[in-house]
Protein backbone atom coordinates (compact mmCIF):
# COMPACT_ATOMS: atom_id res chain seq x y z
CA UNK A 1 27.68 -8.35 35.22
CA UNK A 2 28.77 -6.41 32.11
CA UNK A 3 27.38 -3.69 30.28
CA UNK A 4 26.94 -5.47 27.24
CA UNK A 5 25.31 -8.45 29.34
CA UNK A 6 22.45 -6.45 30.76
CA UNK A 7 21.90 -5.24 27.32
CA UNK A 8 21.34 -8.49 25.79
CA UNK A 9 18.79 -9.60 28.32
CA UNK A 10 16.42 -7.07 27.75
CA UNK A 11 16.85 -7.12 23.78
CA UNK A 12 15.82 -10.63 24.02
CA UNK A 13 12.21 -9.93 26.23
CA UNK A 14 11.26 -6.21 24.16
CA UNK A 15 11.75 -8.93 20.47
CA UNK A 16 9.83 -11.71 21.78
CA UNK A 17 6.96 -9.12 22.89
CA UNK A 18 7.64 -7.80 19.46
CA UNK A 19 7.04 -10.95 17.81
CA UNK A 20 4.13 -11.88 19.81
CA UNK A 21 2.13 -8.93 18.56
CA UNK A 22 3.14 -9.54 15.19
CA UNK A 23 1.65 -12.76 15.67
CA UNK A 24 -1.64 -11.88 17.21
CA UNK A 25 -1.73 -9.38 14.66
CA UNK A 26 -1.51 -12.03 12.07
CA UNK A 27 -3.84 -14.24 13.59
CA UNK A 28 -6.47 -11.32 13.98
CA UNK A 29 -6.48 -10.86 10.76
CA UNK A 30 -6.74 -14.50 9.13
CA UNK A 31 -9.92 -15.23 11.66
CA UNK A 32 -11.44 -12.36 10.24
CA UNK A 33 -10.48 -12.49 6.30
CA UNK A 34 -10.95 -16.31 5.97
CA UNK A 35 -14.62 -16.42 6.52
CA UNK A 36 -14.87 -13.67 4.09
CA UNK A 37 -12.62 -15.34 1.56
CA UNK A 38 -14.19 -18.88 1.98
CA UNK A 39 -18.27 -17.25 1.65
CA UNK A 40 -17.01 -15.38 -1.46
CA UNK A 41 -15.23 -18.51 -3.15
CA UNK A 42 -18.31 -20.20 -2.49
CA UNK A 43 -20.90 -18.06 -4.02
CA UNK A 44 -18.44 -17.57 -7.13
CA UNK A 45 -18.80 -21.26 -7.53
CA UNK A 46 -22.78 -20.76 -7.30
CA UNK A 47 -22.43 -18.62 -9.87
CA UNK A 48 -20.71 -20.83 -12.32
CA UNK A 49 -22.91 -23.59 -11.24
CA UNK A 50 -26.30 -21.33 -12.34
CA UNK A 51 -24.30 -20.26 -15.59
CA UNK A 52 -23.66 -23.64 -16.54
CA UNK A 53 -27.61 -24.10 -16.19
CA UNK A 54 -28.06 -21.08 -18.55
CA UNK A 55 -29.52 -22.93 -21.54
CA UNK A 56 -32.35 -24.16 -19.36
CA UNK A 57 -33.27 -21.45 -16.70
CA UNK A 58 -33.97 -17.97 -17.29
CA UNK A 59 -32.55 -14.86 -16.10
CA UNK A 60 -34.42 -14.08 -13.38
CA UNK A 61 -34.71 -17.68 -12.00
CA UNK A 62 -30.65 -18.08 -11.94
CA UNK A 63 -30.53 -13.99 -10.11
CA UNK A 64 -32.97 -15.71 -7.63
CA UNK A 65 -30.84 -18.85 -7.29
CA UNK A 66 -27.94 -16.53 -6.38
CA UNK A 67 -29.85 -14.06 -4.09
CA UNK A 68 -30.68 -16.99 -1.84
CA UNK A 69 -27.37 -18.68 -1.70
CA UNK A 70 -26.06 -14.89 -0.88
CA UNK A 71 -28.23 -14.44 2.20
CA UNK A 72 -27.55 -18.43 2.92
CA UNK A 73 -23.56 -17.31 3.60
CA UNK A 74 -24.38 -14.09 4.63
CA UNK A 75 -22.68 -11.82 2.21
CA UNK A 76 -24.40 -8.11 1.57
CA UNK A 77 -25.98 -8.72 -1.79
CA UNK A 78 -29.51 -7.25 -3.25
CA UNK A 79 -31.19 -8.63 -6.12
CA UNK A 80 -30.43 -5.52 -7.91
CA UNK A 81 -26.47 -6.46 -7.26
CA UNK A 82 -26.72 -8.91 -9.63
CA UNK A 83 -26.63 -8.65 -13.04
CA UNK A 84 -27.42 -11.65 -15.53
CA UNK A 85 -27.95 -10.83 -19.19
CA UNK A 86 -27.38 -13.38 -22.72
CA UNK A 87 -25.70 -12.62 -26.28
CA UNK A 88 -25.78 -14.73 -28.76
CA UNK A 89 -23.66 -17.70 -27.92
CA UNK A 90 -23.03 -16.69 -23.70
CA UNK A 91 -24.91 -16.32 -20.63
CA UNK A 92 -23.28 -13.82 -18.43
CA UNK A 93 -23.53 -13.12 -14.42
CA UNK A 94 -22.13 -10.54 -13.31
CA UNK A 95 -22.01 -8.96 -9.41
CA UNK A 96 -20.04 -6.25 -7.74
CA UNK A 97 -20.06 -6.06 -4.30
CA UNK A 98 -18.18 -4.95 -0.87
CA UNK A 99 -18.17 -6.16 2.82
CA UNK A 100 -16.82 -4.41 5.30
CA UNK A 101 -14.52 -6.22 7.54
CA UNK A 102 -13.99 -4.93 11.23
CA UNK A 103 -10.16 -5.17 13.02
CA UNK A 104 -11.12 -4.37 16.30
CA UNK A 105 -12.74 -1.26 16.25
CA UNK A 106 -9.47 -0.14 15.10
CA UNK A 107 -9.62 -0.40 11.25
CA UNK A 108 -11.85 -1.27 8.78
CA UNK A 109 -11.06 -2.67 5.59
CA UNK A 110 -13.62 -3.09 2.84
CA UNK A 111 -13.25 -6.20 0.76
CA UNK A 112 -14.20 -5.54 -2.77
CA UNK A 113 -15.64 -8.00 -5.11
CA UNK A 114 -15.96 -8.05 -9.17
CA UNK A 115 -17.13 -11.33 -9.70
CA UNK A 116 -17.84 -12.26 -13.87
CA UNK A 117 -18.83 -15.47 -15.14
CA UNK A 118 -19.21 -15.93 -18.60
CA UNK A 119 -20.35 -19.86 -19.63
CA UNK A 120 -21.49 -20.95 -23.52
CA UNK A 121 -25.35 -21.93 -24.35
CA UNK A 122 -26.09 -24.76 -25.37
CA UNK A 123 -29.24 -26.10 -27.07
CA UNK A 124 -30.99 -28.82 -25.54
């Protein structure tokens, strides 16, 4: 067997171990950031669905709306993360939070959010 030959043989196991970390690595991280992505996409569309209901429910009713659809999916919110206020024409929400998302023990990356939804009044 040639030099060259021997060479080639172990290139070919060290980049498939290579690749196979890579792709635990990558599958690590999407089962722990998709959760997190799909509970925040879902409470952002709470929050347009209570601002769309801001003509006819209060401030305090829609912050309580979206304090129990945060503990519902589990996200680390407090009533005092929330913030919904009016102008003239708009009903604003407004929340800012972060969760803290675990890689093993090894790293932990905190995912923030700055979530704003601004919808018209209307008179009814």
């Amino acid at each position: 067997m040639t030099r060259s030959r021997r060479y080639e043989q172990g290139a070919g196991k060290i980049g498939c171990f290579i690749w196979t970390v890579l792709l635990a690595a990558v599958a690590v991280a999407c089962w722990k950031v998709i959760p997190v992505k799909m509970k925040t996409s879902q409470f952002y569309d709470e929050m347009q669905t209570q601002a769309q209901f801001g003509s006819i429910k209060g401030d305090k009713s829609i912050q309580y709306e979206l304090v129990i659809k945060a503990k519902e999916l589990d996200l680390p919110l407090k009533k005092e993360d929330i913030k919904v206020y009016r102008d003239a024409s708009n009903v604003h929400v407004e929340v800012h939070y972060e969760i803290p998302i675990d890689f093993l023990g090894i790293y932990t990356y905190v995912w923030k959010e700055d979530q704003i939804v601004t919808r018209p009044l209307f008179v009814v």
